[in-house]
PDB file of N, CA and C in Angstrom:
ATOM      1  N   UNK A   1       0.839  -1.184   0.000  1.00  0.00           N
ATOM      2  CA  UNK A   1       0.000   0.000   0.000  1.00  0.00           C
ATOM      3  C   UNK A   1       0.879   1.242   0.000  1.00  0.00           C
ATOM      4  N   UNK A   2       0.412   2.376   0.356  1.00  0.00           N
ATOM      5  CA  UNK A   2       1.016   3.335   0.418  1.00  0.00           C
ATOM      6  C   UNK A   2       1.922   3.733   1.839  1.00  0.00           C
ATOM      7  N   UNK A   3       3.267   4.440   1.587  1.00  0.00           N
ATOM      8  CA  UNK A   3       3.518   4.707   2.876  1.00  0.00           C
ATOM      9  C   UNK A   3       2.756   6.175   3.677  1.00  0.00           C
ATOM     10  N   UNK A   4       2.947   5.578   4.699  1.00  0.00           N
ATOM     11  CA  UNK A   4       2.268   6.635   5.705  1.00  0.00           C
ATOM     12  C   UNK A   4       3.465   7.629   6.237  1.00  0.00           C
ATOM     13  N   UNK A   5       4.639   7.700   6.171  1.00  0.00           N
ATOM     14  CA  UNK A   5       5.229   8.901   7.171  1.00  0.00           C
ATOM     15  C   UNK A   5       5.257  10.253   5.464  1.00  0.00           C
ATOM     16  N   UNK A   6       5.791  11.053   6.017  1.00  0.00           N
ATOM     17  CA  UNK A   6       5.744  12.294   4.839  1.00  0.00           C
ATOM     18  C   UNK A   6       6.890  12.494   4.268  1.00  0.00           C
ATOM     19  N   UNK A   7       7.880  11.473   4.541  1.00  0.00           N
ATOM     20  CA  UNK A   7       9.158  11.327   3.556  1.00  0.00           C
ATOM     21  C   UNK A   7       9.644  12.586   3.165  1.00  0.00           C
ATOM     22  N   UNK A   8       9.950  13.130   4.030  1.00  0.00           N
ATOM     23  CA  UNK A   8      10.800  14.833   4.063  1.00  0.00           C
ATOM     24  C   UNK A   8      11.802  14.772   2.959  1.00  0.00           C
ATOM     25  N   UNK A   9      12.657  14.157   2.577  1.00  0.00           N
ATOM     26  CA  UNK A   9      13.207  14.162   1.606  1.00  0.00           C
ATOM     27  C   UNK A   9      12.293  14.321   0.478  1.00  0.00           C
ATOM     28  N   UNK A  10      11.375  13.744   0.037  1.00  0.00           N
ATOM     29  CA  UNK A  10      10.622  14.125  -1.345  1.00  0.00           C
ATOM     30  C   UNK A  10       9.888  15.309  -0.898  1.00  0.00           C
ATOM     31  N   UNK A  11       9.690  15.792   0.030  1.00  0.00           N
ATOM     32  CA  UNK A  11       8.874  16.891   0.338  1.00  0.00           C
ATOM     33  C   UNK A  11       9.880  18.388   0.164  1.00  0.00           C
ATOM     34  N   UNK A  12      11.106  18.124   0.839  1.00  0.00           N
ATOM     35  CA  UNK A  12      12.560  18.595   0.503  1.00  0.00           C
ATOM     36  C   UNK A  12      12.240  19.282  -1.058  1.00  0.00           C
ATOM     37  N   UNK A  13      12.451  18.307  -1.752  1.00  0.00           N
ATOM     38  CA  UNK A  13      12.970  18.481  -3.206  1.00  0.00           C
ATOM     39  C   UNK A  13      11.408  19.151  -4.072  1.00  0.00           C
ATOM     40  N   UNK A  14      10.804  18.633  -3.612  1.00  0.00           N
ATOM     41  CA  UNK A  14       9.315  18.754  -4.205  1.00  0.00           C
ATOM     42  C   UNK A  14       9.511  20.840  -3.858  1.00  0.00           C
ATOM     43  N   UNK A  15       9.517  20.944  -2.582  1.00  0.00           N
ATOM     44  CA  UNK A  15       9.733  22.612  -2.441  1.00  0.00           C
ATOM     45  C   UNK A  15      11.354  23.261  -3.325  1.00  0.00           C
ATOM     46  N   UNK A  16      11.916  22.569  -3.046  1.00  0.00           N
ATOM     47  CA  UNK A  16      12.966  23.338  -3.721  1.00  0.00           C
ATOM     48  C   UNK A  16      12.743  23.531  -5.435  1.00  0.00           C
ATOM     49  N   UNK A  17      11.874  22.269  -5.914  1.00  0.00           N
ATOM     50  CA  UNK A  17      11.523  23.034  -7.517  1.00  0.00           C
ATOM     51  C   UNK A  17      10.269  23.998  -7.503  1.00  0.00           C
ATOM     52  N   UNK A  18       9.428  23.830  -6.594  1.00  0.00           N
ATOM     53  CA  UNK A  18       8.471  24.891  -6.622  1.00  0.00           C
ATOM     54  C   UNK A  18       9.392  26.342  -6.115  1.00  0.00           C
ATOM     55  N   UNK A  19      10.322  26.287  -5.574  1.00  0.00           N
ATOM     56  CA  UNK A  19      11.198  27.884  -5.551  1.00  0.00           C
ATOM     57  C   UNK A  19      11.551  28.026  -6.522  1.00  0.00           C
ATOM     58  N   UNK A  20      11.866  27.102  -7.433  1.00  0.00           N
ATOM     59  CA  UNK A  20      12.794  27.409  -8.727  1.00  0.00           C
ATOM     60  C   UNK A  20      11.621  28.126  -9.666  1.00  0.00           C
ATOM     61  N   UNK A  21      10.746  27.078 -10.050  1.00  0.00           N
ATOM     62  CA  UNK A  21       9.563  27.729 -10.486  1.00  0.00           C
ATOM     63  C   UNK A  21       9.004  29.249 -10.505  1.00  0.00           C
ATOM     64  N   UNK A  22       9.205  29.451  -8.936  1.00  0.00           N
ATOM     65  CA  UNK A  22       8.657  30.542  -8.381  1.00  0.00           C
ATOM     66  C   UNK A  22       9.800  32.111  -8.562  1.00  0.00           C
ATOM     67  N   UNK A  23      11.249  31.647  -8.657  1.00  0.00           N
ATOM     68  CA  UNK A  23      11.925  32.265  -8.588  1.00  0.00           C
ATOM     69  C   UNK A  23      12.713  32.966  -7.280  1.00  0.00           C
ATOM     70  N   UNK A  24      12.029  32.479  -6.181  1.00  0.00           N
ATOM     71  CA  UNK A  24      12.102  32.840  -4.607  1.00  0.00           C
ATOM     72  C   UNK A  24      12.763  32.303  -3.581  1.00  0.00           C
ATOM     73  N   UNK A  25      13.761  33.314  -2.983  1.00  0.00           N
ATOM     74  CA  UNK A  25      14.716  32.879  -2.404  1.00  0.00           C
ATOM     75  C   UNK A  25      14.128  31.267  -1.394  1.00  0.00           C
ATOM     76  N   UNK A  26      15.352  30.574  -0.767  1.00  0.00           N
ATOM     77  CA  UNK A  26      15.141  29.006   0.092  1.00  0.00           C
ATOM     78  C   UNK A  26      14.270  29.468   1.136  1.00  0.00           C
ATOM     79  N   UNK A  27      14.596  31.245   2.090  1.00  0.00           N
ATOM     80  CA  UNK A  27      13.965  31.338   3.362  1.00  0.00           C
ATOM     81  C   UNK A  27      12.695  31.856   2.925  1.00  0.00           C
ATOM     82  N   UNK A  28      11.774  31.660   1.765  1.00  0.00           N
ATOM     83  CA  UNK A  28      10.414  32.035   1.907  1.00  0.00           C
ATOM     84  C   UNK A  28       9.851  30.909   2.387  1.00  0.00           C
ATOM     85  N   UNK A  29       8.674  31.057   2.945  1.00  0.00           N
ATOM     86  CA  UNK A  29       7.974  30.514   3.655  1.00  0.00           C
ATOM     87  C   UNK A  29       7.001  29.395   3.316  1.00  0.00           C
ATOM     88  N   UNK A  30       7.158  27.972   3.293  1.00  0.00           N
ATOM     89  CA  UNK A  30       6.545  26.612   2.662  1.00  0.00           C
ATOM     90  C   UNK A  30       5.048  26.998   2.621  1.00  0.00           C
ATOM     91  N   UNK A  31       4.252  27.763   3.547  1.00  0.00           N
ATOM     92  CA  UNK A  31       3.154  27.987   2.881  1.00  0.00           C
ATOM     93  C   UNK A  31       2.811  28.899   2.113  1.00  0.00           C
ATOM     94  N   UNK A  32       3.737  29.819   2.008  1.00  0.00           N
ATOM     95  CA  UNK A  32       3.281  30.821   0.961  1.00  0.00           C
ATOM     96  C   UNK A  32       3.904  30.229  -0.660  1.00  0.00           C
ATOM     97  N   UNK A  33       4.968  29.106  -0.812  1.00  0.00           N
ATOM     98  CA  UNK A  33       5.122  28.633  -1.989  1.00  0.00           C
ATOM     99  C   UNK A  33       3.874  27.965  -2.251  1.00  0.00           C
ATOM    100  N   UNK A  34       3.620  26.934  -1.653  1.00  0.00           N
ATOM    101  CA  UNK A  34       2.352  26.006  -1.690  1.00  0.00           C
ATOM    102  C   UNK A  34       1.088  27.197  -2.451  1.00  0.00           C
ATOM    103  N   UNK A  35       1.271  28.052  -1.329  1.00  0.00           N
ATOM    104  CA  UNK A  35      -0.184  28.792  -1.803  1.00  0.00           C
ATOM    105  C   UNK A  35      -0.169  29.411  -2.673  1.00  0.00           C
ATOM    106  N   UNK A  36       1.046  29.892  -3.080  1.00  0.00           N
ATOM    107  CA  UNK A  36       1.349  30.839  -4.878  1.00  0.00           C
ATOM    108  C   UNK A  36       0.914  30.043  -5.721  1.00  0.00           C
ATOM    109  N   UNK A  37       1.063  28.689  -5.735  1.00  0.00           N
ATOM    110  CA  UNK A  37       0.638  27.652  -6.667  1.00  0.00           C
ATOM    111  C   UNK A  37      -0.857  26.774  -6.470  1.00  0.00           C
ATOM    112  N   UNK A  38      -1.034  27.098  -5.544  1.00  0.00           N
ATOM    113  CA  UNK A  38      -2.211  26.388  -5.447  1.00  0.00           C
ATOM    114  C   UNK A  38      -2.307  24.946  -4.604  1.00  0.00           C
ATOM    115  N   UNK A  39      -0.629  24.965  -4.554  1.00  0.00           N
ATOM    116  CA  UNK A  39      -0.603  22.984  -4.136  1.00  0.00           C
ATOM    117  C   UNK A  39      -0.613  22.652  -2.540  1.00  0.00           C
ATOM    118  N   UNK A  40      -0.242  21.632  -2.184  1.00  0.00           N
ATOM    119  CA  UNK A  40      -0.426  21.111  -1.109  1.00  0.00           C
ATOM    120  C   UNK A  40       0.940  20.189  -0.826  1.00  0.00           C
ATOM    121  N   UNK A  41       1.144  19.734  -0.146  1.00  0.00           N
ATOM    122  CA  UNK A  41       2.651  19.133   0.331  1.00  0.00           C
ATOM    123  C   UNK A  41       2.521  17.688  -0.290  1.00  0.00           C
ATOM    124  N   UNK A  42       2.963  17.226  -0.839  1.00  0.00           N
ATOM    125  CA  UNK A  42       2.951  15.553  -1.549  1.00  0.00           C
ATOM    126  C   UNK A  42       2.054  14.671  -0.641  1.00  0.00           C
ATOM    127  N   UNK A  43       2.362  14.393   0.878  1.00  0.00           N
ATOM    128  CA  UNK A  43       2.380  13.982   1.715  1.00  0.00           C
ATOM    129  C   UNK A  43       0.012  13.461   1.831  1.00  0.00           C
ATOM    130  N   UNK A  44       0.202  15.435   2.078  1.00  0.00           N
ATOM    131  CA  UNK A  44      -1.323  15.345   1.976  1.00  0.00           C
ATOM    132  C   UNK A  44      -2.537  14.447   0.768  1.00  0.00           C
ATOM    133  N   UNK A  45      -1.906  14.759   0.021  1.00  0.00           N
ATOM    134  CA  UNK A  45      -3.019  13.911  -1.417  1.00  0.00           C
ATOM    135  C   UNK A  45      -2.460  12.011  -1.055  1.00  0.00           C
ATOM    136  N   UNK A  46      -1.746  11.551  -0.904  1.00  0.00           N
ATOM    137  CA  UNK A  46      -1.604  10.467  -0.052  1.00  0.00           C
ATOM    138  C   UNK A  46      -2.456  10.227   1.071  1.00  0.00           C
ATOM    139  N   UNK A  47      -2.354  11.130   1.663  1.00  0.00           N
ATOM    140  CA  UNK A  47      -2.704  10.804   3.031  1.00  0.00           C
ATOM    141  C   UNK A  47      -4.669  10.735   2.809  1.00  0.00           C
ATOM    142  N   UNK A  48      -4.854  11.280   1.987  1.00  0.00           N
ATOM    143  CA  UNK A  48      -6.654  11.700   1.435  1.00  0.00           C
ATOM    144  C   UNK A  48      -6.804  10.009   0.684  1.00  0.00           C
ATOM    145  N   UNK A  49      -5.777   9.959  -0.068  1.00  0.00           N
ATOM    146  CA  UNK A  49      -6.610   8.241  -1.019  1.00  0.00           C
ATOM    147  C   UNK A  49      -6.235   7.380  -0.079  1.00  0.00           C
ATOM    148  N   UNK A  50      -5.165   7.446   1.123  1.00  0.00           N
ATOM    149  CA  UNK A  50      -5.232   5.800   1.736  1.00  0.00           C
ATOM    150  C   UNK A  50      -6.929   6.373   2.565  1.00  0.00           C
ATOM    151  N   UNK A  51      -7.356   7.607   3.246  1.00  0.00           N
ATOM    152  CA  UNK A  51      -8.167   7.395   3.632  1.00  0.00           C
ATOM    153  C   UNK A  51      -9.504   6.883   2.934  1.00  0.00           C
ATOM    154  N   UNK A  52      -9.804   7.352   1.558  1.00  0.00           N
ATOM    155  CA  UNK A  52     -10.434   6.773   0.340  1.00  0.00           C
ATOM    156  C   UNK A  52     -10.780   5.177   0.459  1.00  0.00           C
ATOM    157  N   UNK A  53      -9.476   4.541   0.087  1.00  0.00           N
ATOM    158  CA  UNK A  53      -9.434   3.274  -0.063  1.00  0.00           C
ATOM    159  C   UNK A  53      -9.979   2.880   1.206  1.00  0.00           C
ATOM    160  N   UNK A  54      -9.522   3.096   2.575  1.00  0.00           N
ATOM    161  CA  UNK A  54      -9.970   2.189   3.739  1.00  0.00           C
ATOM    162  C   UNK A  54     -11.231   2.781   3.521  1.00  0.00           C
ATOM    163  N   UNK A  55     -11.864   3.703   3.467  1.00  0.00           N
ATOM    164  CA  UNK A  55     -13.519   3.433   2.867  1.00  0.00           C
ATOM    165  C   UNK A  55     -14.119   3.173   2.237  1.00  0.00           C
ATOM    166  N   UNK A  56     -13.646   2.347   1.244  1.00  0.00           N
ATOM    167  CA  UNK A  56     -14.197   1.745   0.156  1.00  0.00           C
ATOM    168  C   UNK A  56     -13.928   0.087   0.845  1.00  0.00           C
ATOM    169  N   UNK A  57     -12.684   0.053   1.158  1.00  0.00           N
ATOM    170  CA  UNK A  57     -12.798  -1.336   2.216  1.00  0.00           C
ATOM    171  C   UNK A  57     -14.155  -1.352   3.070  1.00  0.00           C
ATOM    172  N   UNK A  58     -14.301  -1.052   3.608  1.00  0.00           N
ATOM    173  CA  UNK A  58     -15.097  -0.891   5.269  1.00  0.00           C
ATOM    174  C   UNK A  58     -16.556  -1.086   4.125  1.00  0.00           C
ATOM    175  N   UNK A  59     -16.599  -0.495   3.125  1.00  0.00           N
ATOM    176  CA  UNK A  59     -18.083  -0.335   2.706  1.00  0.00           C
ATOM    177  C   UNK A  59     -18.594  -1.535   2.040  1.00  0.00           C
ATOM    178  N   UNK A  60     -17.293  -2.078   1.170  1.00  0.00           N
ATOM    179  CA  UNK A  60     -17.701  -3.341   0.331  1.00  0.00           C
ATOM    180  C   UNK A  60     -17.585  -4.761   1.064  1.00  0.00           C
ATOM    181  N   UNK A  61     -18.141  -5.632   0.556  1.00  0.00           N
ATOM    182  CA  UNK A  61     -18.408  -6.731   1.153  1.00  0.00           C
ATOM    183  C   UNK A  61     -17.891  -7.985  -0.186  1.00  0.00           C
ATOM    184  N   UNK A  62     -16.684  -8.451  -0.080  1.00  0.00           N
ATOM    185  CA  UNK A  62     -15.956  -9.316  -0.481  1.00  0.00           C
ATOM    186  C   UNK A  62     -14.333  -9.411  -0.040  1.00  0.00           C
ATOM    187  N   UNK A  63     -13.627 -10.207  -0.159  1.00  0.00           N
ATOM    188  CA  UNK A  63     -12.692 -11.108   0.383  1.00  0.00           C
ATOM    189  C   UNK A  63     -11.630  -9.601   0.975  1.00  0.00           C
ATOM    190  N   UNK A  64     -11.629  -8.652   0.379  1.00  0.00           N
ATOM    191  CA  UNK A  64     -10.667  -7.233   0.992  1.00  0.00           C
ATOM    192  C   UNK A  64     -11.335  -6.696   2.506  1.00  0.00           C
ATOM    193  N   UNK A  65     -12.871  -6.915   2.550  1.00  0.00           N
ATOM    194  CA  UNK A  65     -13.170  -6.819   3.819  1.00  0.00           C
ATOM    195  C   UNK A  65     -12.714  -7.662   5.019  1.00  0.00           C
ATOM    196  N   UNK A  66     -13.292  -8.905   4.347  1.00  0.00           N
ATOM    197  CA  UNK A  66     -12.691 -10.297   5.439  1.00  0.00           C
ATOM    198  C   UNK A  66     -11.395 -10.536   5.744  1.00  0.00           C
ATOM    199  N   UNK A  67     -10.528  -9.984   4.626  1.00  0.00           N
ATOM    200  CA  UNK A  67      -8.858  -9.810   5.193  1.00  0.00           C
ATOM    201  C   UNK A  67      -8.870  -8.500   6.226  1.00  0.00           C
ATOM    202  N   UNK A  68      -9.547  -7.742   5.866  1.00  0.00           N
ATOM    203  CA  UNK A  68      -9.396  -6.001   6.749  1.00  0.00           C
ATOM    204  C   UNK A  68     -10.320  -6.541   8.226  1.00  0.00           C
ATOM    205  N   UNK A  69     -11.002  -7.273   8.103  1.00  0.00           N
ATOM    206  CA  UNK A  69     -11.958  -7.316   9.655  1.00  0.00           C
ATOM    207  C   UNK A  69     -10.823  -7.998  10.376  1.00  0.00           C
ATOM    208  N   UNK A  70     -10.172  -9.198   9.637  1.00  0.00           N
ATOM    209  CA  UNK A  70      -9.050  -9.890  10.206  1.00  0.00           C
ATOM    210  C   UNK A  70      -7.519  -9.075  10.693  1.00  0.00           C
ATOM    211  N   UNK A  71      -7.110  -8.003   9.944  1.00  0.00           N
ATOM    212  CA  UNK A  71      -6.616  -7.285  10.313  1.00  0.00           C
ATOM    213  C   UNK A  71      -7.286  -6.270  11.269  1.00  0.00           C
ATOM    214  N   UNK A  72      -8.203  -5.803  11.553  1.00  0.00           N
ATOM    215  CA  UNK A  72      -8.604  -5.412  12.713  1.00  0.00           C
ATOM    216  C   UNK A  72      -8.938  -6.275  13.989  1.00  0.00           C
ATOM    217  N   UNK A  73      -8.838  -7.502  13.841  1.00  0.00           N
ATOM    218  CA  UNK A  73      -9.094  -8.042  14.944  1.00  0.00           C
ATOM    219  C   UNK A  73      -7.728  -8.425  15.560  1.00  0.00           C
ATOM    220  N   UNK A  74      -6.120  -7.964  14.798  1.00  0.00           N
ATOM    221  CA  UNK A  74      -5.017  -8.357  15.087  1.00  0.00           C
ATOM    222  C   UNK A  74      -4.646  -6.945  15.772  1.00  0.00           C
ATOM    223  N   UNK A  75      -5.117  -5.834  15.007  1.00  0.00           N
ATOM    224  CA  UNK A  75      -4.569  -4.393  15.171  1.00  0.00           C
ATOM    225  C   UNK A  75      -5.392  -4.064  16.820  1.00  0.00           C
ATOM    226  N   UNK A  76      -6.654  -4.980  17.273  1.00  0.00           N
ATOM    227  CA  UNK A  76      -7.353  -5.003  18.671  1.00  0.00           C
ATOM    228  C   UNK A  76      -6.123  -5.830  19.536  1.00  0.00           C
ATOM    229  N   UNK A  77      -5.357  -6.860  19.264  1.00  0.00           N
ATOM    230  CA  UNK A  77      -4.364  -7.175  19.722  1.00  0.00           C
ATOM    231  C   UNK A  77      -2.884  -6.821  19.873  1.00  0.00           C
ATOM    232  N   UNK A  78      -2.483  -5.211  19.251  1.00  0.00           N
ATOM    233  CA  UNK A  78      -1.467  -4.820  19.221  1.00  0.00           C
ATOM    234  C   UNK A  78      -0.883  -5.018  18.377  1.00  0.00           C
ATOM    235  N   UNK A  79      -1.160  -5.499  17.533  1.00  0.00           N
ATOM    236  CA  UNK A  79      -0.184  -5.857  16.169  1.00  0.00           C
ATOM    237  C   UNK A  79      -0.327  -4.384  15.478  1.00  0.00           C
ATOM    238  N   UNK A  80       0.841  -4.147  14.747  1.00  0.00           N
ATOM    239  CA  UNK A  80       1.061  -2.782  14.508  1.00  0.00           C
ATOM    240  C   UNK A  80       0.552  -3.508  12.535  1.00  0.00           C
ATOM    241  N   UNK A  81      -0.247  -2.903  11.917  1.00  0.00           N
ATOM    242  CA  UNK A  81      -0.507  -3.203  10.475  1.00  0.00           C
ATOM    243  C   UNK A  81      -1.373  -2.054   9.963  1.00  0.00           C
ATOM    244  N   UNK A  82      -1.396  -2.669   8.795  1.00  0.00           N
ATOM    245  CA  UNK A  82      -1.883  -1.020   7.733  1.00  0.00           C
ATOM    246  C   UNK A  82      -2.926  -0.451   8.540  1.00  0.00           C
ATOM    247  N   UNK A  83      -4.330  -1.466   9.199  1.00  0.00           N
ATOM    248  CA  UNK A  83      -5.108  -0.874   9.149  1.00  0.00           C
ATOM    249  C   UNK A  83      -4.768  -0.220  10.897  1.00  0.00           C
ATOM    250  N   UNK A  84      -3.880  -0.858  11.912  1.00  0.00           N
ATOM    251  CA  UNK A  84      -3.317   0.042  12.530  1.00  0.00           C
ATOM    252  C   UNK A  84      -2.904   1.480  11.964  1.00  0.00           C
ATOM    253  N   UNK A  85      -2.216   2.196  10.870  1.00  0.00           N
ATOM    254  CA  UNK A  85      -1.681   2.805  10.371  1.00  0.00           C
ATOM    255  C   UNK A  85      -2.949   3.969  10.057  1.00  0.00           C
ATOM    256  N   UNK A  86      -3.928   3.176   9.524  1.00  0.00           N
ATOM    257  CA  UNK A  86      -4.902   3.955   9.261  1.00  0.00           C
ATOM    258  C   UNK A  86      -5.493   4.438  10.911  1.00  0.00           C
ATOM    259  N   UNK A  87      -5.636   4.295  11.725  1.00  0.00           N
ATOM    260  CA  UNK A  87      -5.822   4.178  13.114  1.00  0.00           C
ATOM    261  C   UNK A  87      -4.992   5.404  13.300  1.00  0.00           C
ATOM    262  N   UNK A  88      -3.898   5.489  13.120  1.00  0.00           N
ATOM    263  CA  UNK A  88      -2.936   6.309  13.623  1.00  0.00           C
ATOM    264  C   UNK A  88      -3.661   7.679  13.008  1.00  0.00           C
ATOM    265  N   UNK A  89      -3.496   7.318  11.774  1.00  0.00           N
ATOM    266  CA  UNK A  89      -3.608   8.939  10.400  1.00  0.00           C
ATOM    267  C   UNK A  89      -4.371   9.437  10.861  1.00  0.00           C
ATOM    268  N   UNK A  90      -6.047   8.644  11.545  1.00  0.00           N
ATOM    269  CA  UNK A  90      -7.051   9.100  12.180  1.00  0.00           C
ATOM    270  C   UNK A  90      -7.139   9.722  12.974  1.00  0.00           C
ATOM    271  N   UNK A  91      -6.513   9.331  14.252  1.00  0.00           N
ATOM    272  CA  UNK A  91      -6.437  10.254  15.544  1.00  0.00           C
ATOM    273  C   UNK A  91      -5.111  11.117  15.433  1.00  0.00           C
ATOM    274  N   UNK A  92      -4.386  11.363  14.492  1.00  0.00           N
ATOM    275  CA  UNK A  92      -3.276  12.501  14.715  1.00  0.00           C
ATOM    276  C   UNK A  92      -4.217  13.544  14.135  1.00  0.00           C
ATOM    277  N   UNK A  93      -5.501  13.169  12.697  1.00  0.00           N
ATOM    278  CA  UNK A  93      -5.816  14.504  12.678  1.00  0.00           C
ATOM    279  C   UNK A  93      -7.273  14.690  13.399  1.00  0.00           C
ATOM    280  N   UNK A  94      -7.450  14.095  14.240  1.00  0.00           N
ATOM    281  CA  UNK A  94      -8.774  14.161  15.005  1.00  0.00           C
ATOM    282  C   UNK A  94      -9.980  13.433  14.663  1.00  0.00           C
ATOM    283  N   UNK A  95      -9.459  12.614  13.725  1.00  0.00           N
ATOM    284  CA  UNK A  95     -11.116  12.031  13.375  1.00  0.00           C
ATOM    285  C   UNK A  95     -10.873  10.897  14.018  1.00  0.00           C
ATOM    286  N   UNK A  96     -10.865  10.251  15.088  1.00  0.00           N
ATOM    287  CA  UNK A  96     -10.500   8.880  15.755  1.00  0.00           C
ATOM    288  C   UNK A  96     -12.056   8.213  15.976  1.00  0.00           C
ATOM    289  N   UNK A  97     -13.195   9.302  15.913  1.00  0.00           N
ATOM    290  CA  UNK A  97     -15.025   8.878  16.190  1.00  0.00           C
ATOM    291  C   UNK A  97     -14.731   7.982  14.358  1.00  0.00           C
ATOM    292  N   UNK A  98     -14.121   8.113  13.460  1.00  0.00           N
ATOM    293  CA  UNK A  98     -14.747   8.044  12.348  1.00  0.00           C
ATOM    294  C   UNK A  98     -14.085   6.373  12.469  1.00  0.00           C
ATOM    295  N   UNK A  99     -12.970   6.273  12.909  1.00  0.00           N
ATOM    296  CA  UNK A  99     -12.669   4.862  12.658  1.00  0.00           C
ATOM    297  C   UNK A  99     -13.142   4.001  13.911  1.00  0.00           C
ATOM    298  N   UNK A 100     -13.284   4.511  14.768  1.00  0.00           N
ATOM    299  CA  UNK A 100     -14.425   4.162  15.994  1.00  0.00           C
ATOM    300  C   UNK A 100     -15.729   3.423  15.342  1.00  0.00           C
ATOM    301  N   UNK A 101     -16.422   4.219  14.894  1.00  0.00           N
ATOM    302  CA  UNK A 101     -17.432   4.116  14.209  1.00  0.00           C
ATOM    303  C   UNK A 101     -17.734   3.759  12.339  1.00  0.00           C
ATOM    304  N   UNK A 102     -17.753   2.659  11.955  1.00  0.00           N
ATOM    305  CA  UNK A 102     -17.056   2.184  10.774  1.00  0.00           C
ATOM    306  C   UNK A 102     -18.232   2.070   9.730  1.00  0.00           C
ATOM    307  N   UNK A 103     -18.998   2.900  10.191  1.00  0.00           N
ATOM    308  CA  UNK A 103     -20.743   2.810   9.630  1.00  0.00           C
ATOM    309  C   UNK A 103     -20.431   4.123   8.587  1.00  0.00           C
ATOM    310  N   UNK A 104     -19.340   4.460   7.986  1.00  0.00           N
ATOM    311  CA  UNK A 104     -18.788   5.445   7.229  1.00  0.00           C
ATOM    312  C   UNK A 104     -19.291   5.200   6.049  1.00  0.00           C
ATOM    313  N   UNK A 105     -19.565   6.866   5.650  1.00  0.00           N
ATOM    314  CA  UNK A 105     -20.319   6.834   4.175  1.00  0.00           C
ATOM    315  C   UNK A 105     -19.742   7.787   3.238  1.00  0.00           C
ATOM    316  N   UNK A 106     -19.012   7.475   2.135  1.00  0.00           N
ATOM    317  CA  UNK A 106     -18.448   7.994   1.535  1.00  0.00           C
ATOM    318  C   UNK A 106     -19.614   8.894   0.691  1.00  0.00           C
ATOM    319  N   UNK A 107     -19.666  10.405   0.262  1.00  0.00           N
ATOM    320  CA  UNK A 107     -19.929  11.216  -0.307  1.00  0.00           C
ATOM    321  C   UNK A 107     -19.941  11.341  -1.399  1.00  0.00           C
TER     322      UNK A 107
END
């Protein structure tokens, strides 16, 4: 699947061509490059489709669920795994009710 940390190195390089782009010295400020352009840090649009996918898991009902219920019943035992991972992404940005509650409805 996808990795989960924000791999500062590609995030690194990813800003240093948006300065080039931009023409603007190294000490301007990562959100005001981002926001001259419109973009968002690599990290984030990752972090939006693994949440995607684990809701499209949780919603459908064939053999990706029954592996994911099984991985949640390991991740209830401490086992550190994706859908641990997804667990994590959840409560660092506050939605920890949403994976609590798995009655999630995609929009």
């Amino acid at each position: 699947m996808w990795d989960f940390g924000k791999n500062k190195e590609i995030e690194s390089i990813h800003l240093k061509k948006i300065r080039i782009v931009l023409n603007v010295k190294s000490s301007t400020s990562n959100a005001g490059v981002y926001g001259e352009l419109g973009r968002y840090p690599l990290y984030s649009n990752r972090f939006v489709r693994i949440i995607k996918y684990w809701g499209k898991i949780i919603q459908s009902d064939n053999v990706f669920k029954c592996l994911y219920n099984d991985m949640i019943i390991a991740c209830n035992n401490g086992v550190n795994n994706w859908s641990y991972n997804v667990k994590q992404l959840l409560d660092n940005y506050g939605c920890s009710h949403v994976f609590r509650d798995q009655n999630f409805k995609e929009s």
